[in-house]
Protein backbone atom coordinates (compact mmCIF):
# COMPACT_ATOMS: atom_id res chain seq x y z
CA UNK A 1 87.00 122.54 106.71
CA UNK A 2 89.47 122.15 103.63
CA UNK A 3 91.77 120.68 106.40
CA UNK A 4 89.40 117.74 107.44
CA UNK A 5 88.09 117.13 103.87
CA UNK A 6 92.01 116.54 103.22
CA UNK A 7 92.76 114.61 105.92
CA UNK A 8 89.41 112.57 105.11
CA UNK A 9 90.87 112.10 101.40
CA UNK A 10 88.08 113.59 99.80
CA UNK A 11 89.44 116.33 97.68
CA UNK A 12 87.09 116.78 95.52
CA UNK A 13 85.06 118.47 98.22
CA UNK A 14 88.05 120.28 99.57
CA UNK A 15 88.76 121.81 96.13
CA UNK A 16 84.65 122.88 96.12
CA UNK A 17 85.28 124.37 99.40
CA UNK A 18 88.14 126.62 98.27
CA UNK A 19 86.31 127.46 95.00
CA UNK A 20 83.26 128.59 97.15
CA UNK A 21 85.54 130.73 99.22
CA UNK A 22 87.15 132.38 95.34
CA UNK A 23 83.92 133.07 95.41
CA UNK A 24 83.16 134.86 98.38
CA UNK A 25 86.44 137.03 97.98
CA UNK A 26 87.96 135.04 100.40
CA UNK A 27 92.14 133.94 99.72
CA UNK A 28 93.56 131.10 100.59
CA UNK A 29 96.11 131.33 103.45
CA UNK A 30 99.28 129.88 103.58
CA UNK A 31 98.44 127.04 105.81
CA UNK A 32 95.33 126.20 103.55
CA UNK A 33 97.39 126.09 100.79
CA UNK A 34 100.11 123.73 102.21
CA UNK A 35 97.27 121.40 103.14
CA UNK A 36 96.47 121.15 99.66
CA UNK A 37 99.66 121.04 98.17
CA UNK A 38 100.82 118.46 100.65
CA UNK A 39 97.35 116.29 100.04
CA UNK A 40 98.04 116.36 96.06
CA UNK A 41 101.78 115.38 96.95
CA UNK A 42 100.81 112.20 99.05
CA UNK A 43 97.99 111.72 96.00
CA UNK A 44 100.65 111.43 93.37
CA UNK A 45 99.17 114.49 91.89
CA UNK A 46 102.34 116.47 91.22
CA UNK A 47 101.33 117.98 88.15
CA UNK A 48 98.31 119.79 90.44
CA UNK A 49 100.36 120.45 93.56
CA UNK A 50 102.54 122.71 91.12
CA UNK A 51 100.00 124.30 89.72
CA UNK A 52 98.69 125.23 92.36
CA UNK A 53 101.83 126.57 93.94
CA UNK A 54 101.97 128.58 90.59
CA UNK A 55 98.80 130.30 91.76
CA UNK A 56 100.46 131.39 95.15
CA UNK A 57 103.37 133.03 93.26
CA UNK A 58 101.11 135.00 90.66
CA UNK A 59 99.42 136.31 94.29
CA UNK A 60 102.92 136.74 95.59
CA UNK A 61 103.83 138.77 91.89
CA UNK A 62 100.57 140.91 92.06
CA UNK A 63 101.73 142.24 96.08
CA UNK A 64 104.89 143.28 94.59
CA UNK A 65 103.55 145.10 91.16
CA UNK A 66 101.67 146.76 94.11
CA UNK A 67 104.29 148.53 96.10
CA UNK A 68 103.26 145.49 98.82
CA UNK A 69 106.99 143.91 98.93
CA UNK A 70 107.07 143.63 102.76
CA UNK A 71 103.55 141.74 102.48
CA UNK A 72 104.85 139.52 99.95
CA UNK A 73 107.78 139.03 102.20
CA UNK A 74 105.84 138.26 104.77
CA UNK A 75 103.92 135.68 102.92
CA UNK A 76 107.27 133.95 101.32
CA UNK A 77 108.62 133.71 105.23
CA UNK A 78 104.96 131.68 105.79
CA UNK A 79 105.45 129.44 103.18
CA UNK A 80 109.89 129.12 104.50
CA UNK A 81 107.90 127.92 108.03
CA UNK A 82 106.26 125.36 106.19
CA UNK A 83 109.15 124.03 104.76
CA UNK A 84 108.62 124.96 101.15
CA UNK A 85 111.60 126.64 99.54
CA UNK A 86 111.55 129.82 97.26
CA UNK A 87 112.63 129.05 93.55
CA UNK A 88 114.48 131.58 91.72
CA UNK A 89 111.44 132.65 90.05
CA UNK A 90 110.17 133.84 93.51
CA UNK A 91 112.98 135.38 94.60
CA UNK A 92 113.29 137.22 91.46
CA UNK A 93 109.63 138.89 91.81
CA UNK A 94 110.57 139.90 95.42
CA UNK A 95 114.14 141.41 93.96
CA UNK A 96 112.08 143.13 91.18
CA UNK A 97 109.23 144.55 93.60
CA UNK A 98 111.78 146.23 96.15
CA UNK A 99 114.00 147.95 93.08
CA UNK A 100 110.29 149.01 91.66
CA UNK A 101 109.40 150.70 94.82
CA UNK A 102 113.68 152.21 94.96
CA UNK A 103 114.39 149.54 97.97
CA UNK A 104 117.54 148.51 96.17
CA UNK A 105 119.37 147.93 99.59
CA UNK A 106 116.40 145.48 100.28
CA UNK A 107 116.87 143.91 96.92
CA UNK A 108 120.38 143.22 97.61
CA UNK A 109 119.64 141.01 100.48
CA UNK A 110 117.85 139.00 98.07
């Protein structure tokens, strides 16, 4: 549904939709988020678009603090699909998670 209210322009109803999910204790997934983000983009709303990215790599943070690296992976290789690039701030929590959890050969790759 947050895909048609985005391609219908109406974001404001889109943004309710993903609240009411928050609210549900449902999480975005990556292809809901690149919806939005791409949306705000063709908007002009650049300030929003990174914000809301922002969100997706606290999410990405909390996996890792979590022992979840390979999740976290998993969702950074989602987002790589979509064409959005890691920044060093990303690749930094992933680095971090896998020498928290002694994966230091993992970390390397990084």
């Amino acid at each position: 549904m947050i895909n048609g209210y985005c391609k219908a322009g109406n974001l404001g109803e889109a943004f309710k939709m993903m609240d009411e999910m928050g609210r549900k204790g449902l999480k975005m997934d990556t292809f809901t988020l690149n919806t939005i983000v791409h949306k705000l983009c063709t908007e002009k709303l650049l300030k929003e678009a990174y914000e809301l990215t922002v969100k997706a790599a606290i999410s990405m943070r909390r996996l890792c603090h979590s022992l979840k690296n390979d999740q976290a992976v998993d969702k950074l290789n989602e987002l790589l699909d979509k064409g959005l690039a890691p920044d060093e701030a990303t690749c930094n929590i992933i680095i971090h998670g896998y020498c928290w959890e002694g994966a230091v050969e993992k970390a390397f790759l990084w």
